[in-house]
Protein backbone atom coordinates (compact mmCIF):
# COMPACT_ATOMS: atom_id res chain seq x y z
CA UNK A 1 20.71 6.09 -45.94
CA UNK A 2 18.72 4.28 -48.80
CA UNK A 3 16.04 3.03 -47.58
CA UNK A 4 14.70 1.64 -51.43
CA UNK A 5 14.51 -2.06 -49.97
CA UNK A 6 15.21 -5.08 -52.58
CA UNK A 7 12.39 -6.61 -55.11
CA UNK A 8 12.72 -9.79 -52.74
CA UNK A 9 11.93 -7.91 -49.48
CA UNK A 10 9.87 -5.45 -50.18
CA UNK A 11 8.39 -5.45 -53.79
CA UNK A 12 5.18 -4.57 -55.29
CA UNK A 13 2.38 -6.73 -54.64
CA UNK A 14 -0.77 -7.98 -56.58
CA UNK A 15 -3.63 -8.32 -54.53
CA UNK A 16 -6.87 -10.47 -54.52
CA UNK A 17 -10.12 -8.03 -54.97
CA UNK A 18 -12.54 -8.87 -52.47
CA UNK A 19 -16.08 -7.13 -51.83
CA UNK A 20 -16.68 -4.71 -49.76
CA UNK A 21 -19.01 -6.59 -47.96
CA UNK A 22 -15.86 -9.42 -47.30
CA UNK A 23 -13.47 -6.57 -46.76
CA UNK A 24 -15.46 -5.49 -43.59
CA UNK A 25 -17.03 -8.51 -42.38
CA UNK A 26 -14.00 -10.00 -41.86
CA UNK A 27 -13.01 -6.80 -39.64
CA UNK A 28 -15.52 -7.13 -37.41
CA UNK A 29 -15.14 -10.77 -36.84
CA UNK A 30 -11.78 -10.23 -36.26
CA UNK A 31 -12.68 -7.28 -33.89
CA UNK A 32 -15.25 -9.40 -31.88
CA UNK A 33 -12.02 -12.02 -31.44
CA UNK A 34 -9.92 -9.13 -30.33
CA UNK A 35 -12.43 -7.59 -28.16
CA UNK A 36 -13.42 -11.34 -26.21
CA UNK A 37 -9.89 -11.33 -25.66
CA UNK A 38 -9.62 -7.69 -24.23
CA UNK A 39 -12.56 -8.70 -21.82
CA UNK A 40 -10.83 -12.16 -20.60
CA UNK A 41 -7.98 -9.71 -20.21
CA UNK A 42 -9.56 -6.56 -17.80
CA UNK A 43 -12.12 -7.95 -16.15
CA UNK A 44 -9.88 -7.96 -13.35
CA UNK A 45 -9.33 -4.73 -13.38
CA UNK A 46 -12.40 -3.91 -11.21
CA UNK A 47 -11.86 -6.55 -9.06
CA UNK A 48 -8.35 -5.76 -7.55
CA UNK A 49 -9.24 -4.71 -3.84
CA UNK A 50 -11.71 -8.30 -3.55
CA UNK A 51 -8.50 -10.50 -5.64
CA UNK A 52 -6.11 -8.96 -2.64
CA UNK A 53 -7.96 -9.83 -0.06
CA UNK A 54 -9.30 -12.92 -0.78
CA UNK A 55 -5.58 -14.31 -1.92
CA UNK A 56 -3.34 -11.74 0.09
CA UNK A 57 -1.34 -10.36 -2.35
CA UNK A 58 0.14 -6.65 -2.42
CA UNK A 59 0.02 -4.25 -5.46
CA UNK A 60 3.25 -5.29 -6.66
CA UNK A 61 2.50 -9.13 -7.00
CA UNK A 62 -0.87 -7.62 -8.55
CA UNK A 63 0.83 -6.00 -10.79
CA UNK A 64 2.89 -9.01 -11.76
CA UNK A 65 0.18 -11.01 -12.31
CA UNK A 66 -2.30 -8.07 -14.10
CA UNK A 67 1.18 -7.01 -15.81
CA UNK A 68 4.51 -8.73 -16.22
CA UNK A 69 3.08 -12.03 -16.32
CA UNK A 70 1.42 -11.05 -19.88
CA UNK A 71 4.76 -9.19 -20.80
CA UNK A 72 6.72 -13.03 -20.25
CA UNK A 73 3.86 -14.45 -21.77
CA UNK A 74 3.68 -12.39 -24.79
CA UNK A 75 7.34 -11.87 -25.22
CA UNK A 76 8.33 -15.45 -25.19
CA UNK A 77 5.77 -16.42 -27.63
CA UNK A 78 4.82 -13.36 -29.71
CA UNK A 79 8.05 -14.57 -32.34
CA UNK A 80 6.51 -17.92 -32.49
CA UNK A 81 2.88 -16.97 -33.28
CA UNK A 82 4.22 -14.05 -35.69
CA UNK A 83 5.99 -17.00 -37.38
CA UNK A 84 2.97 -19.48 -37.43
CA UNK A 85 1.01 -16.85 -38.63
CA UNK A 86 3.29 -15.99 -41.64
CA UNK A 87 3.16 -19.92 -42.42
CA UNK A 88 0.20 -21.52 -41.11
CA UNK A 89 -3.93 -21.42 -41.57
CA UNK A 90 -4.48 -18.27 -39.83
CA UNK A 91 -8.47 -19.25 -39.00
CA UNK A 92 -7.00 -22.77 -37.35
CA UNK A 93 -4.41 -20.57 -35.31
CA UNK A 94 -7.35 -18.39 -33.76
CA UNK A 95 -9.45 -21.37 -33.12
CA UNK A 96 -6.85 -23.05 -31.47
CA UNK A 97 -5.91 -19.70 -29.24
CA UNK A 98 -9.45 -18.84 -28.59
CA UNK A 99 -9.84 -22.34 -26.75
CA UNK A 100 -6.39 -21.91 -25.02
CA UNK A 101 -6.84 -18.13 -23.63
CA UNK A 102 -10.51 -18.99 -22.47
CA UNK A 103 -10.10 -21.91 -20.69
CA UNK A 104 -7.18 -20.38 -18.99
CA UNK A 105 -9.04 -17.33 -18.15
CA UNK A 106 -12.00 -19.57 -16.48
CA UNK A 107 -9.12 -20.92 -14.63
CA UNK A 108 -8.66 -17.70 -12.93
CA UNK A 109 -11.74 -17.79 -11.27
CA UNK A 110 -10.43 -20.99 -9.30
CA UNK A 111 -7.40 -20.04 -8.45
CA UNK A 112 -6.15 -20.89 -4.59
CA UNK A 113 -2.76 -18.36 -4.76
CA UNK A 114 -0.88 -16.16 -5.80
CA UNK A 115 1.27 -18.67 -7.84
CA UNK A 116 -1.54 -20.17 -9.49
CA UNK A 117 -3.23 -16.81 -10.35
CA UNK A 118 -0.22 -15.75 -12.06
CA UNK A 119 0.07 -19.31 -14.05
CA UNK A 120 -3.38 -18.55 -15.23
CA UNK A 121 -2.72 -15.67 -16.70
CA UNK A 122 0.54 -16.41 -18.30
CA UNK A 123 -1.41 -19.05 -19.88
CA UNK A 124 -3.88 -16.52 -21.00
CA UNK A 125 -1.22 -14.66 -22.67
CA UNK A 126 -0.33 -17.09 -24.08
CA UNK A 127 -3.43 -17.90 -25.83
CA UNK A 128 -3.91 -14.49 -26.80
CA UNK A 129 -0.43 -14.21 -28.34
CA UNK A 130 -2.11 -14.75 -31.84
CA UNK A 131 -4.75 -12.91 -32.46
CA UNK A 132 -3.31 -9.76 -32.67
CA UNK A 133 -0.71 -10.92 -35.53
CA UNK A 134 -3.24 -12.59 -36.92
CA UNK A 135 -5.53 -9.91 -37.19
CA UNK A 136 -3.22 -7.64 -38.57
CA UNK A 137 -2.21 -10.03 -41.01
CA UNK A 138 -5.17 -10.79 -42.49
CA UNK A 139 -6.80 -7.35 -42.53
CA UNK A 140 -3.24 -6.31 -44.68
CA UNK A 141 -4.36 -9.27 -47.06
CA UNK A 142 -7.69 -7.22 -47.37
CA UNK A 143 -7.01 -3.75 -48.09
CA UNK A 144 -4.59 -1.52 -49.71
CA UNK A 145 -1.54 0.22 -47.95
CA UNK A 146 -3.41 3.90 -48.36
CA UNK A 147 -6.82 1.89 -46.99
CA UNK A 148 -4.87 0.47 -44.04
CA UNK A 149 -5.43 2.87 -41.18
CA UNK A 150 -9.14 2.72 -41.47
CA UNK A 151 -9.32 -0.92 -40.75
CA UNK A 152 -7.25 -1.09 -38.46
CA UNK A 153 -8.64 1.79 -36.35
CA UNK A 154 -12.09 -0.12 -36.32
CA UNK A 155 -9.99 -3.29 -35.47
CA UNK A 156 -8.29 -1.15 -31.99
CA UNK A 157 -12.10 1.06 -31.74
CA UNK A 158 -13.80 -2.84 -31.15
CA UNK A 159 -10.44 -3.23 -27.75
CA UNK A 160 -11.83 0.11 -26.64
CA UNK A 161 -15.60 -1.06 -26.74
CA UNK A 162 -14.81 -4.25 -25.00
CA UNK A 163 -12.54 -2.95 -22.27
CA UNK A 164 -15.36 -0.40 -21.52
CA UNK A 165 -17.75 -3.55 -21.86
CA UNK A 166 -15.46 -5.32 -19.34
CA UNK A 167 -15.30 -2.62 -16.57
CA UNK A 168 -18.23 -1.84 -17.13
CA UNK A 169 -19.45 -5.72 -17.07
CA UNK A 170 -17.04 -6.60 -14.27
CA UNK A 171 -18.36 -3.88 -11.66
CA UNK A 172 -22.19 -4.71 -12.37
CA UNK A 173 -21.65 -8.72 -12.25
CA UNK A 174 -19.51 -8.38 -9.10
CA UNK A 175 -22.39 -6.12 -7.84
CA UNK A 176 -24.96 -9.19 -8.97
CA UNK A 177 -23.32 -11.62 -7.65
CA UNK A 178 -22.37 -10.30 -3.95
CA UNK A 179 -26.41 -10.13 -3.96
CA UNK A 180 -26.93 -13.09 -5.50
CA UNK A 181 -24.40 -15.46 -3.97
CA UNK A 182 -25.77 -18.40 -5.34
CA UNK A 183 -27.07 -17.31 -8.74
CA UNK A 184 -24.90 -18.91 -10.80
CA UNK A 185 -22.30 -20.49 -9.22
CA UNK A 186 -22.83 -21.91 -5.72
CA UNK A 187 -20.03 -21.75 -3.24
CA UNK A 188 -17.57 -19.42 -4.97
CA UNK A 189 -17.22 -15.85 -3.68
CA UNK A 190 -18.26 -13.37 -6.16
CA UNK A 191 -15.13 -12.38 -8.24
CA UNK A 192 -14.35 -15.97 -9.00
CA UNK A 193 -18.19 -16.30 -10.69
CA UNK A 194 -17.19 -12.77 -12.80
CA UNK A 195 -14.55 -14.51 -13.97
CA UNK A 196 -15.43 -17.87 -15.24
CA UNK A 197 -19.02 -16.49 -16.41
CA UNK A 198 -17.09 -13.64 -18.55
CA UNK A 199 -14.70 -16.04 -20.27
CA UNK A 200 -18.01 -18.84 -21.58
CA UNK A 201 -18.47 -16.31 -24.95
CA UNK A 202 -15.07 -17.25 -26.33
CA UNK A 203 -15.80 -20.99 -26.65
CA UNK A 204 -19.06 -20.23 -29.05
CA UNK A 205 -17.02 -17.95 -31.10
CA UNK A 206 -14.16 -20.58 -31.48
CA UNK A 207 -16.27 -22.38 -33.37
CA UNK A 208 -17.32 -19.56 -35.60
CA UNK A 209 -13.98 -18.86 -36.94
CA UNK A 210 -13.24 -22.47 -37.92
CA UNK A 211 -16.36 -21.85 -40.43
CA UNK A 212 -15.00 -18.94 -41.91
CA UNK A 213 -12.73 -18.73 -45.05
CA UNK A 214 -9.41 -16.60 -44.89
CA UNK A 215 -8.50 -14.46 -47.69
CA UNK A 216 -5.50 -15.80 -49.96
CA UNK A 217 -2.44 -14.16 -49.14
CA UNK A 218 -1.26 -11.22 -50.74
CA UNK A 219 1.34 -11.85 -53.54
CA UNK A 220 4.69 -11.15 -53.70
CA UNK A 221 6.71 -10.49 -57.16
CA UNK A 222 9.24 -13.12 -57.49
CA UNK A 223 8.51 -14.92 -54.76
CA UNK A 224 4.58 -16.03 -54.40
CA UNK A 225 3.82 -15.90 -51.01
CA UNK A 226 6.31 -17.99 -49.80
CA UNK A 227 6.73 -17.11 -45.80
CA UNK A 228 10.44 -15.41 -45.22
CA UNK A 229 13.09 -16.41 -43.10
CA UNK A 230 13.83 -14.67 -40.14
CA UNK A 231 17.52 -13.71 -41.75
CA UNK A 232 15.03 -12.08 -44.82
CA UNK A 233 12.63 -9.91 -42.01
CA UNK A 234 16.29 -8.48 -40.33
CA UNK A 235 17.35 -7.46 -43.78
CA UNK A 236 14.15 -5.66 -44.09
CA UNK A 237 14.58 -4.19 -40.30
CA UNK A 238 18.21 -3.06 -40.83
CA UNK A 239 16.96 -0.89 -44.07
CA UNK A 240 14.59 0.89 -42.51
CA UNK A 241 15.80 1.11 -38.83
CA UNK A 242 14.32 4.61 -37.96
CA UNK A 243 11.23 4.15 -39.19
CA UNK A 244 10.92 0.61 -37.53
CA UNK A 245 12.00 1.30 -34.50
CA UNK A 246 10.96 4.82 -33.53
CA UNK A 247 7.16 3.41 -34.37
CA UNK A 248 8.05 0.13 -32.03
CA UNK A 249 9.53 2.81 -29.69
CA UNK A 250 6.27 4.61 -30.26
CA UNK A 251 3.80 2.46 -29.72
CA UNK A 252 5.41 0.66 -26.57
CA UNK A 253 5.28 4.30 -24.99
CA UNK A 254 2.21 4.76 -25.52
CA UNK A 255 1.04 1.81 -23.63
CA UNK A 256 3.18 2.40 -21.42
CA UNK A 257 1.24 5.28 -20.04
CA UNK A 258 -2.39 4.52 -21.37
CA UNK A 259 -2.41 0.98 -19.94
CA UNK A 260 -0.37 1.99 -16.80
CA UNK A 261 -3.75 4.66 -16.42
CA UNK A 262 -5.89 1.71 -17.36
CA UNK A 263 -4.79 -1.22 -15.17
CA UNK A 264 -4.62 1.17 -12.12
CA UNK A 265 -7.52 4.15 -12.49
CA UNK A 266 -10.55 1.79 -11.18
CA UNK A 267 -8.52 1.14 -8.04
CA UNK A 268 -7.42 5.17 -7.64
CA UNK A 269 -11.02 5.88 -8.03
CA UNK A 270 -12.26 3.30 -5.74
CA UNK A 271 -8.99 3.76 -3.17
CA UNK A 272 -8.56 7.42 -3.44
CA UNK A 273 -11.57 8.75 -4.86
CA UNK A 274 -13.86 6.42 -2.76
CA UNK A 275 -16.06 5.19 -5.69
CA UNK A 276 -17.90 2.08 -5.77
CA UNK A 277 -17.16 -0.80 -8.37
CA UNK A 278 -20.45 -0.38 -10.06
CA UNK A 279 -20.02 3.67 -10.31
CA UNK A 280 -16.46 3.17 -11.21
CA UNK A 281 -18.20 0.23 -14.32
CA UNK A 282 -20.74 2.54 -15.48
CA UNK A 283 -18.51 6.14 -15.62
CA UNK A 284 -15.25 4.21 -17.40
CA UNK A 285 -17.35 1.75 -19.23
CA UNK A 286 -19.07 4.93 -20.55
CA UNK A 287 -15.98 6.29 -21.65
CA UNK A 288 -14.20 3.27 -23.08
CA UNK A 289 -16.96 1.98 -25.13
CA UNK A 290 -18.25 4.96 -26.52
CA UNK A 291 -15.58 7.68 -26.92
CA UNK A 292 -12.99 5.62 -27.30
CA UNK A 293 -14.35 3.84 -30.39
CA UNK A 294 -15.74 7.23 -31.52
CA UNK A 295 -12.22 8.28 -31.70
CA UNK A 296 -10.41 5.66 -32.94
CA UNK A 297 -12.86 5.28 -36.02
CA UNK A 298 -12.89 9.30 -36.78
CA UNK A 299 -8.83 9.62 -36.14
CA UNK A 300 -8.10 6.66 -38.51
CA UNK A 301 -10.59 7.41 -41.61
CA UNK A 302 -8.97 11.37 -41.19
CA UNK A 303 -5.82 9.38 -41.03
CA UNK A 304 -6.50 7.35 -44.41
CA UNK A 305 -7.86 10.64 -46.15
CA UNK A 306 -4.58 12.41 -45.64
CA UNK A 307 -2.23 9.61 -46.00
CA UNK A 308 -4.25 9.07 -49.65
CA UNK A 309 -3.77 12.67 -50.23
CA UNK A 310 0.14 11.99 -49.85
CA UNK A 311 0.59 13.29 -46.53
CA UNK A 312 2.60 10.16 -45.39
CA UNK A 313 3.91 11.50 -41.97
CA UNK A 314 0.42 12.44 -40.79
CA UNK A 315 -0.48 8.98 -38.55
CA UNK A 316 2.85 9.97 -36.65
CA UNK A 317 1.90 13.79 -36.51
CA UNK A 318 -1.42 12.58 -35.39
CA UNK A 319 0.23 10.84 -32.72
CA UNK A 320 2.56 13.46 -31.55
CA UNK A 321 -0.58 16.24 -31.37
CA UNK A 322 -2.23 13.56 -29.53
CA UNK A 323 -0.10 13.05 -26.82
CA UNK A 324 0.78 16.41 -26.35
CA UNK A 325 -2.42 17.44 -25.34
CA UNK A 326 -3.06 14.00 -23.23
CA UNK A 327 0.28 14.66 -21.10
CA UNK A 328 -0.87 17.65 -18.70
CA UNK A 329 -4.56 16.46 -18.24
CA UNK A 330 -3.24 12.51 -17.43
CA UNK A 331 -0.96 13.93 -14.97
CA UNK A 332 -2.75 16.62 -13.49
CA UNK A 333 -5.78 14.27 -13.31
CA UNK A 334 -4.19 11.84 -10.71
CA UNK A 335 -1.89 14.35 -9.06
CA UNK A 336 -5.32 16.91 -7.77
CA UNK A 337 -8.15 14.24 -6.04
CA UNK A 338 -11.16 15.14 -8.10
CA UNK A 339 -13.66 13.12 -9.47
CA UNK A 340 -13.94 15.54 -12.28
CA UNK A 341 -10.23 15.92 -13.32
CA UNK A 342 -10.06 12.11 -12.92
CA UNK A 343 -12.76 11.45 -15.70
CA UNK A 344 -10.60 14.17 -18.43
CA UNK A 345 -7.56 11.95 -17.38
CA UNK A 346 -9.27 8.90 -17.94
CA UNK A 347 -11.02 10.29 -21.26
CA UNK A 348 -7.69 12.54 -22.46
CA UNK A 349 -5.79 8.94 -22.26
CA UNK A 350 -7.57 6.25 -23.09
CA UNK A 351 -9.82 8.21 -26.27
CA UNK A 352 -7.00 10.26 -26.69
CA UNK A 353 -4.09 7.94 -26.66
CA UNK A 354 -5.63 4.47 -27.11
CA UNK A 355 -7.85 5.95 -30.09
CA UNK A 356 -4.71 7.19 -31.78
CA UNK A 357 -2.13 4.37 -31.37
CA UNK A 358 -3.96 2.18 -33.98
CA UNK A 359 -1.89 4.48 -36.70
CA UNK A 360 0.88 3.26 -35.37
CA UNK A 361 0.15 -0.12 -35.69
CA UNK A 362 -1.80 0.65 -39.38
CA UNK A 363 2.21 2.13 -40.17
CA UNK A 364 3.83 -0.66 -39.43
CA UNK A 365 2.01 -3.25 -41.71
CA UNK A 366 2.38 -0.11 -44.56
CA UNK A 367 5.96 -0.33 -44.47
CA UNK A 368 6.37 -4.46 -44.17
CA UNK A 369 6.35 -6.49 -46.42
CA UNK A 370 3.03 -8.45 -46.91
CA UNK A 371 4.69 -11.87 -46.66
CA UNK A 372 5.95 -10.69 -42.87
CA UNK A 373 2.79 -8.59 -42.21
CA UNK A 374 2.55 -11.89 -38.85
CA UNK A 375 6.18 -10.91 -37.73
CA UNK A 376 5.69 -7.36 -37.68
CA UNK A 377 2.33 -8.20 -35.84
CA UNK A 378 4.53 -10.40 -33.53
CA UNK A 379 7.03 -7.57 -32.90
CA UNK A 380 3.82 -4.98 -31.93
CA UNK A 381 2.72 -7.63 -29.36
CA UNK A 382 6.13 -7.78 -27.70
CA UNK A 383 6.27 -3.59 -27.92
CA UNK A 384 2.77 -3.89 -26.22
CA UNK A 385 3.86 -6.49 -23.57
CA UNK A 386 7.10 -4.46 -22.87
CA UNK A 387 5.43 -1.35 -22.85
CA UNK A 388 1.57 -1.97 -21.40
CA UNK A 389 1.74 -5.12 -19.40
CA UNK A 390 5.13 -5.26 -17.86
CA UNK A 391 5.66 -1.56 -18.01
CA UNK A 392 2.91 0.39 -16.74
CA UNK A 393 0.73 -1.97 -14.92
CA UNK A 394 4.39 -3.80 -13.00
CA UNK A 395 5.75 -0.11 -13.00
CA UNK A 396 3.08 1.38 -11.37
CA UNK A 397 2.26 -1.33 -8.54
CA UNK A 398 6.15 -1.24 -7.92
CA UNK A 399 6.24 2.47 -7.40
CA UNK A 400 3.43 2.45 -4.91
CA UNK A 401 4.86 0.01 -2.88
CA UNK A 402 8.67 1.04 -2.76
CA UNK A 403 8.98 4.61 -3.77
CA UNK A 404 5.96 6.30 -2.29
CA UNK A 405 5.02 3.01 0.31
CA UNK A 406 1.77 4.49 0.68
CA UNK A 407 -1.42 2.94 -0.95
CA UNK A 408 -2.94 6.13 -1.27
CA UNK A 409 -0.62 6.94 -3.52
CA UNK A 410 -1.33 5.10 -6.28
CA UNK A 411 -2.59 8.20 -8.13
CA UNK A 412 1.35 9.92 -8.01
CA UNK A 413 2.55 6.62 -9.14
CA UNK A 414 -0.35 6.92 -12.43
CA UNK A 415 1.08 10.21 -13.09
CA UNK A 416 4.82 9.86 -12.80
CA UNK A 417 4.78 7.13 -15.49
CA UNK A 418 2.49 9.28 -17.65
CA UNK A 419 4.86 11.99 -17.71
CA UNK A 420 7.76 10.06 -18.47
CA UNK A 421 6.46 7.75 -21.23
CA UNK A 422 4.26 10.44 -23.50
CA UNK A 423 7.45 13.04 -23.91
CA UNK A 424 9.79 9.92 -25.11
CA UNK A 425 7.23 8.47 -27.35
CA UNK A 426 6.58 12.06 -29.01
CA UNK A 427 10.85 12.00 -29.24
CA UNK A 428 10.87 8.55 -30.93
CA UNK A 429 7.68 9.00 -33.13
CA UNK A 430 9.31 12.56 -34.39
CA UNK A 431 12.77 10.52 -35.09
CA UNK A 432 10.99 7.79 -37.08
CA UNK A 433 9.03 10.29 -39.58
CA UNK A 434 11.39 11.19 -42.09
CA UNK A 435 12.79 7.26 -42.43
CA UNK A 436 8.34 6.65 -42.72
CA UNK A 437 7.90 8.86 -45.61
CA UNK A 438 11.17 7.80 -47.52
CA UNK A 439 10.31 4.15 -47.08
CA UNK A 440 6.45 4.45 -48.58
CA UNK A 441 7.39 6.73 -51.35
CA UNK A 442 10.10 3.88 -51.96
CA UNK A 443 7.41 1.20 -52.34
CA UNK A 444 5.06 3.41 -53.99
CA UNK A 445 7.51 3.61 -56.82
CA UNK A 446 8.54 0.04 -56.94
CA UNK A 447 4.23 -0.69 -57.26
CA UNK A 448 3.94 1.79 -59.82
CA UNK A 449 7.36 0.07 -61.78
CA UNK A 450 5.83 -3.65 -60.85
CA UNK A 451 2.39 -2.23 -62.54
CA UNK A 452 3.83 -0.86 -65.45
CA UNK A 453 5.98 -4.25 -66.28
């Protein structure tokens, strides 16, 4: 199949220089955005056992509301913000979520039931819809294809800092505030303070992004940077279907099992293992702030070197090594109660996994076409909502209840996802490779032919 795609869909591009200093300060704006948003969005996490039974709800309806709830959220508006984001202001678009997912999340915190937990968050998901496409959108605008991975890797290393932040933040406020009753917030029981008090940070920084000046959008031969029709982005799916799809595939997978691990290790450590919340903050906040990050950063600049070196395939090699090694130790890890093996699961899948996947996502925006970097952006949010929210954390509630109906066996639940989703997504990602490499070295040639004219 050719997968050479035409001038109008995927042509060369000229792009605005910027400074270094713009290049990256714009990343870690972006990354603070992304990582507020990752703490409105675990927080919970650490607070499933006091949420159950303060509202009465099982692990299943947890899991809808931790879960599937973002999945609906995200997949009925992911297309819509991937659009907007192809066509609108993109600094307006993250104001206007920031204000949406925090107020939302505050919301939370008040919540009287099941049914208006699960509003909450929907509306939270919502909210948060954009800032992912939006992200990736503007950060493509920034840097080269061969500079992508890089960015993006900081981008996904600042999610791992602030979901470490947020367990870690969640067990010790839960601890204050049990203490402390009436610290903050008089007359609300302890996990309802966490979660208003944890959401206040996004309103400042909704403010600081309406100050800030986008980058112009990269531009297109032939066609400015007019935003594409949706008929325009399926032509440029259909000629490159492999390589699309098996990194979709790919990535979906992999949160499948990382955030399945994620959503439901605190409450296997605290259920099973019999740790407390603030043990259970400190150990994974250790872990997800600091080697996670670590990871993600050194996997993604080795990811750049070798892609620049014309070793195209190597994110998705990278990947497949990755996962490989993270399959055994995440299943063995819940499957034997140790505290020990539970902290290599925990580190073998979330710095493992999680510090990886951003290649995935940095492949993706190499291959599309800069005027549809937000749809492609959209279609990784709908992959992640599929695959992390209402795939492993649903999943995994769902099997505890009505395969093993045993809460103590959360842990088997943990492990039989694990070792279904990382052999597919290694069976996708090596599908997808060959499809990769043709379609860069495609563009590569059409830059070099757009250069020379």
């Amino acid at each position: 199949m050719v997968e050479i795609a035409s001038s109008n869909i995927s042509g060369g591009a000229r792009r605005q220089p910027y400074s270094a200093w713009r290049q990256w300060g714009m990343v870690a704006l972006l990354s603070l955005i992304g990582a507020v948003s990752l703490i409105d969005r675990s927080i919970i996490l650490v607070m499933i056992p006091e949420i159950k039974a303060d509202l009465g709800i099982s692990d299943a309806q947890f899991g809808l509301i931790q879960g599937l709830s973002f999945g609906v959220a995200y997949t009925c508006f992911a297309l819509i913000s991937g659009m907007l984001v192809d066509r609108s202001p993109r600094h307006l678009l993250l104001s206007l979520s920031l204000a949406v997912w925090t107020l939302a999340a505050a919301a939370c915190g008040l919540a009287q039931s099941f049914a208006q937990l699960l509003l909450s968050r929907v509306v939270v998901g919502v909210g948060e819809s954009t800032a992912s496409p939006a992200a990736q959108s503007i950060i493509g605008d920034l840097f080269a294809k061969e500079r992508l991975a890089a960015p993006v890797s900081v981008y996904m290393s600042m999610g791992a800092i602030s979901t470490g932040i947020s367990v870690a933040l969640g067990g010790w406020l839960l601890n204050l505030f049990t203490v402390n009753p009436h610290l903050l917030v008089g007359g609300l029981v302890p996990w309802r303070q966490v979660l208003i008090v944890s959401a206040l940070p996004g309103l400042a920084l909704m403010l600081v992004i309406l100050m800030v000046r986008e980058p112009r959008r990269t531009v297109v031969d032939g066609g400015g940077a007019k935003p594409p029709s949706w008929a325009a982005y399926g032509a440029f799916v259909r000629e490159c279907r492999p390589a699309f799809w098996g990194l979709v595939a790919g990535y979906a997978l992999c949160g499948l099992a990382a955030y399945g691990a994620l959503a439901w290790g605190p409450t296997y450590a605290r259920r099973v293992l019999g740790m407390s919340p603030q043990q259970v903050g400190e150990s994974l906040g250790l872990i997800f702030g600091v080697g996670t990050p670590l990871f993600t950063i050194l996997l993604g600049t080795l990811a750049d070197f070798r892609v620049r070196a014309g070793h195209y395939d190597f994110p998705l090699k990278l990947m497949m090594i990755v996962l490989a090694i993270a399959l055994p130790l995440g299943v063995a890890g819940f499957l034997i109660k140790s505290v020990p093996l539970y902290y290599v699961a925990m580190f073998a899948l979330q710095c493992g996994i999680v510090g990886a996947v951003g290649q995935l996502l940095a492949a993706l925006q190499m291959i599309s076409p800069p005027n549809m970097r937000g749809r492609s952006g959209a279609v990784t949010l709908i992959a992640s909502s599929v695959g992390a929210y209402a795939g492993g954390s649903f999943i995994i509630g769902f099997l505890t209840d009505y395969l093993y109906q045993d809460d103590q066996a959360v842990g088997y639940s943990i492990a039989t996802v694990v070792a279904v989703a990382a052999p597919v997504a290694i069976i996708f990602l090596q599908w997808s490779r060959r499809s990769f490499v043709r379609r860069l070295e495609s563009l590569r040639q059409l830059d070099k032919a757009t250069l020379a004219g």
